[in-house]
Protein backbone atom coordinates (compact mmCIF):
# COMPACT_ATOMS: atom_id res chain seq x y z
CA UNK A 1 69.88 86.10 89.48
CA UNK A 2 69.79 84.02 92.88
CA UNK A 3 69.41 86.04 95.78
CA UNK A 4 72.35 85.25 97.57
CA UNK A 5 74.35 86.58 93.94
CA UNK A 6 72.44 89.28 93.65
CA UNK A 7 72.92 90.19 97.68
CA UNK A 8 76.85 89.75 97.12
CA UNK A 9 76.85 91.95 94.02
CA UNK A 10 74.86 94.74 96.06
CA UNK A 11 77.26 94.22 98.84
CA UNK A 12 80.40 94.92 97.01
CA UNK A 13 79.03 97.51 94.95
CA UNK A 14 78.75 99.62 98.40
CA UNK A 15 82.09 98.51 99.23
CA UNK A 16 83.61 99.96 96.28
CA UNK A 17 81.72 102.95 96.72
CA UNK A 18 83.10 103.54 99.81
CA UNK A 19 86.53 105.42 98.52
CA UNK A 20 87.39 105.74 94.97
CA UNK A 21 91.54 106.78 94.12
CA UNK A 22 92.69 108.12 91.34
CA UNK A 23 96.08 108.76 91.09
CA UNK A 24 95.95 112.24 89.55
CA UNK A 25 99.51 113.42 88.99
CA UNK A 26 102.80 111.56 89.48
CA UNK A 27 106.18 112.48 88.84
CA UNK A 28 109.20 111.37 89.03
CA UNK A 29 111.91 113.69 87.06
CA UNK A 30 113.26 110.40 85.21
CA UNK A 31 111.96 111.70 81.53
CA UNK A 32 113.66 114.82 81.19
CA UNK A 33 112.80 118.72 81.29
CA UNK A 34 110.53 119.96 84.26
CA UNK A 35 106.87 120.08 82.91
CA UNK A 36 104.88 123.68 82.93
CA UNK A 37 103.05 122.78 85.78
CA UNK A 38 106.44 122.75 88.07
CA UNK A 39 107.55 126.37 88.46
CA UNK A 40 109.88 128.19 90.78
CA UNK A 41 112.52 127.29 92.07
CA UNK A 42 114.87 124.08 91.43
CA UNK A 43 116.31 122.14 88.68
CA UNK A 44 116.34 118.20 87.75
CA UNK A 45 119.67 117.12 89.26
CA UNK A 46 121.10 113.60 89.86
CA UNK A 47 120.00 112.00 93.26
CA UNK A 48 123.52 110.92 94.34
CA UNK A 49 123.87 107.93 96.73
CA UNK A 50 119.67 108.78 97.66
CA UNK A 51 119.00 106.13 94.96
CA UNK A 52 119.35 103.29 97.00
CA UNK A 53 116.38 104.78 99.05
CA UNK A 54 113.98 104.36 96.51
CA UNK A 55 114.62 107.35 94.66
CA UNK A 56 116.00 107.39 91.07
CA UNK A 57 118.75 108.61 89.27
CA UNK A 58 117.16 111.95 88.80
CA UNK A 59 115.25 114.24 91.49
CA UNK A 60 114.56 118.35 91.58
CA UNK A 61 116.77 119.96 93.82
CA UNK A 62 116.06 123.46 95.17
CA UNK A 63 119.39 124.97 95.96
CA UNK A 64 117.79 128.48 97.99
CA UNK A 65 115.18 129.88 100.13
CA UNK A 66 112.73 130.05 97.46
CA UNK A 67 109.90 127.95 96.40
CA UNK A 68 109.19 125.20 94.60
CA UNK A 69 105.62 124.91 93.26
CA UNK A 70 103.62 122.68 91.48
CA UNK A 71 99.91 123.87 89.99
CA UNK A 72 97.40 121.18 88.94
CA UNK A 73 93.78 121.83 87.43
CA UNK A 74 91.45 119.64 86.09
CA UNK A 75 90.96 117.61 88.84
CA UNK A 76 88.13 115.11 88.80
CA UNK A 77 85.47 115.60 91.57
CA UNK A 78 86.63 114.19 95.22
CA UNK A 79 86.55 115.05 98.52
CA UNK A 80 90.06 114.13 100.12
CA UNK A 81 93.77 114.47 98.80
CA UNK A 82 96.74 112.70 99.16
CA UNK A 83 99.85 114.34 98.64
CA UNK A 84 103.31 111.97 98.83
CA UNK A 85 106.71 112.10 97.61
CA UNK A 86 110.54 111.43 98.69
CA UNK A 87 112.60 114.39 100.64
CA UNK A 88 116.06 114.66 100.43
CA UNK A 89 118.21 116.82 102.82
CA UNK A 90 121.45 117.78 101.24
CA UNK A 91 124.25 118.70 103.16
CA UNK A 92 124.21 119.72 107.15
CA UNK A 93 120.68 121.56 107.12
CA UNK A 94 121.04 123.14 110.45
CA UNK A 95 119.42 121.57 113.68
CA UNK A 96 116.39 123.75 114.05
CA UNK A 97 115.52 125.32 110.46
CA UNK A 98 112.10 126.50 109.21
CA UNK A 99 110.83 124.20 106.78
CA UNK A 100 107.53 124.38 104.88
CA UNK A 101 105.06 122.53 102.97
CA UNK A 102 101.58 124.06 102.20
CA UNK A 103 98.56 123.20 99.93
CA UNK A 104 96.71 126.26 98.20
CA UNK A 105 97.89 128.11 101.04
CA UNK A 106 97.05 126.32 103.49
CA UNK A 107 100.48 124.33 105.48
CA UNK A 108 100.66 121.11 105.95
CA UNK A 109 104.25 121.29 107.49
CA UNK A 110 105.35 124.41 108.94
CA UNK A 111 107.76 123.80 111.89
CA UNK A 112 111.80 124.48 112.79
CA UNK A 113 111.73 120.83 114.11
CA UNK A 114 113.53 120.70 110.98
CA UNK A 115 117.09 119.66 109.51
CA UNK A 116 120.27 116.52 109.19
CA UNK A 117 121.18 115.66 112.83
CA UNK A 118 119.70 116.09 116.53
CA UNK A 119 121.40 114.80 119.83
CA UNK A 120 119.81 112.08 121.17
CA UNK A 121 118.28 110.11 117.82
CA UNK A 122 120.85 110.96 115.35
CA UNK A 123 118.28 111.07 112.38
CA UNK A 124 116.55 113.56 110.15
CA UNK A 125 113.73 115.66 111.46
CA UNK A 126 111.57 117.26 109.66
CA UNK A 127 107.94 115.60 107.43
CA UNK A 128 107.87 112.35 106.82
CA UNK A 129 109.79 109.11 108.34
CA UNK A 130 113.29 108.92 108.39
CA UNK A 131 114.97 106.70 105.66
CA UNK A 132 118.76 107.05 105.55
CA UNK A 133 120.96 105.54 108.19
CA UNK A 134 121.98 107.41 111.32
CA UNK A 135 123.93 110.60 111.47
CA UNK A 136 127.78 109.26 112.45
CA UNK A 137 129.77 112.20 111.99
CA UNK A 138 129.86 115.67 110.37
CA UNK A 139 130.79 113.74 106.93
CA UNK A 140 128.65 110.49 107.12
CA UNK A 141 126.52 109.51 106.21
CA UNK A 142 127.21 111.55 102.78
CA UNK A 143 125.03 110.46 99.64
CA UNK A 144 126.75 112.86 97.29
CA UNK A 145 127.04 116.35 96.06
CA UNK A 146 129.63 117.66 98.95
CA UNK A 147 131.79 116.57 101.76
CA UNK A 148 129.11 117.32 104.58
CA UNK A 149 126.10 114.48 105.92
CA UNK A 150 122.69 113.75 104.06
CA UNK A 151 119.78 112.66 104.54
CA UNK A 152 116.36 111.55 103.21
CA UNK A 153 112.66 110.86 104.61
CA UNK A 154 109.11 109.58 102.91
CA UNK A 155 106.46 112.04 103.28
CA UNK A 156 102.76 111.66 102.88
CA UNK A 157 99.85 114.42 103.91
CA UNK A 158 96.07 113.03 103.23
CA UNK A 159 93.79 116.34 103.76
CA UNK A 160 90.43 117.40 103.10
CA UNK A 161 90.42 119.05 99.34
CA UNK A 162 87.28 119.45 96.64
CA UNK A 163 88.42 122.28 94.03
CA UNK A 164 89.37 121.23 90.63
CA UNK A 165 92.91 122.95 91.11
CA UNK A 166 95.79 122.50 93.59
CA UNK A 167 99.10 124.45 94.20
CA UNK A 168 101.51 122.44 96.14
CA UNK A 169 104.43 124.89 97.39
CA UNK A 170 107.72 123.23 99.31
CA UNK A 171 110.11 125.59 100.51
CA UNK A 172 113.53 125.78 102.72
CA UNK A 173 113.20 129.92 103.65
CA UNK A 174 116.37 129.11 106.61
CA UNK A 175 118.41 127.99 103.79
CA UNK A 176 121.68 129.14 103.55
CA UNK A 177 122.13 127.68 100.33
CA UNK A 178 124.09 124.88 97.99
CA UNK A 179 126.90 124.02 98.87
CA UNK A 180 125.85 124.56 102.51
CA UNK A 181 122.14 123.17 102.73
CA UNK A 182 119.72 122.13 100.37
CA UNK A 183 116.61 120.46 99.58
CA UNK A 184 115.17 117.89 97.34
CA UNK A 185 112.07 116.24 96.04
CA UNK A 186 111.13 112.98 94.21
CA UNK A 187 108.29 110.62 93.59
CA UNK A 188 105.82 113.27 93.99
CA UNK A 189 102.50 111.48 93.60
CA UNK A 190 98.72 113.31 93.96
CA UNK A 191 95.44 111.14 94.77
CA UNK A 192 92.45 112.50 94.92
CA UNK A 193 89.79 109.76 97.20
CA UNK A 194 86.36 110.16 95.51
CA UNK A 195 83.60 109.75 98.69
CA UNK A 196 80.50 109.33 96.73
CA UNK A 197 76.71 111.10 97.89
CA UNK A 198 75.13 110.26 101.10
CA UNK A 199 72.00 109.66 98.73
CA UNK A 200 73.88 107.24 96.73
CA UNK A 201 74.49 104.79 99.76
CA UNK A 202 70.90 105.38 100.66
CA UNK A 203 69.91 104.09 97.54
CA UNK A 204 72.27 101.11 97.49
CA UNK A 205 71.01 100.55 101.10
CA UNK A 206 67.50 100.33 100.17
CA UNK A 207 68.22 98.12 97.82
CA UNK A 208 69.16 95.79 99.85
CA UNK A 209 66.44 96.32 102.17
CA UNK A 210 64.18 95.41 99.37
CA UNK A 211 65.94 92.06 98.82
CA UNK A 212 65.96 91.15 102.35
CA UNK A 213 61.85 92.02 102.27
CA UNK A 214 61.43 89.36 98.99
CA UNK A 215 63.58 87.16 100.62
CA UNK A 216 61.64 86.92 104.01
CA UNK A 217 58.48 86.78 101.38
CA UNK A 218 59.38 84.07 99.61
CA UNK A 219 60.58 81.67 102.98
């Protein structure tokens, strides 16, 4: 192989081992039933007006304080997670609410700055960006369900994670409850970011150390 091949093939190769994804769970409640590795609370309901935010016609909707969890195993080996899906916000969630997300017990959102409508921005607080347009009125903008304003952000968490399991637990606890306040999820995705062995980059490295030497011998 010429060297200047055989340098670029090297050179990639330790660009692609830099990070390797793999998408190890997504979800998006489209096919039917909730799997066994969803348990808890919630139920696959329709997504209302939301599916002109990029979610589809079907999303699980927790309608209480409990939880909604999620338990993966089997995980391939990796070093960093990332954990994204679609939030919806059903129906005046009070300015101020305790909202949490966690990751085998460890949160990853845990705050009151939480709920539909604040003074001042007129969006959704809470994880995530905002999506849905601004708060109007006690009524609007309304995506469905009942007569009171909705609303919907993307969330994505990318944390340090190794173990061959993971329990993903979203939950509402100052919820007073459909028809009041509720939550939803969809597009759940899980990516687990493969970071391979210092050694293995020393290898690679040396490698090309060892081309640059025959190179510099053979000028």
């Amino acid at each position: 192989m010429h060297f200047k091949s055989l340098l670029l093939s090297t050179t990639l190769g330790l660009s692609a081992l830099s990070a390797q994804a793999v998408t190890a769970y997504s979800q998006d409640f489209e096919s039917g039933p909730l799997g066994t590795e969803w348990s808890g609370a919630g139920t696959i309901q329709g997504s209302q007006g939301l599916s002109a935010f990029g979610f589809g016609q079907l999303h699980l909707k927790n309608d209480g304080s409990s939880t909604t969890q999620l338990n993966l195993t089997g995980l391939a080996a990796h070093t960093t997670m990332t954990l994204s899906f679609s939030l919806a916000i059903w129906d005046s969630a009070d300015l101020g609410d305790l909202f949490q997300v966690a990751v085998d017990g460890n949160f990853l959102f845990n705050s009151t700055d939480f709920g539909n409508y604040y003074p001042g921005d007129n969006i959704s607080h809470g994880p995530g960006v905002h999506i849905t347009a601004p708060f109007t009125d006690f009524n609007t903008p309304n995506y469905g369900y009942n007569s009171y304003h909705d609303a919907a952000q993307t969330v994505s968490f990318t944390f340090a994670h190794s173990a061959s399991t993971m329990q993903f637990n979203i939950q509402y606890p100052s919820s007073q409850g459909a028809p009041d306040e509720a939550f939803g999820i969809d597009n759940v995705m899980v990516v687990t970011n493969a970071v391979p062995e210092p050694g293995t980059y020393a290898m690679m490295a040396a490698g090309l150390g060892l081309l640059g030497l025959a190179r510099r011998r053979r000028s």
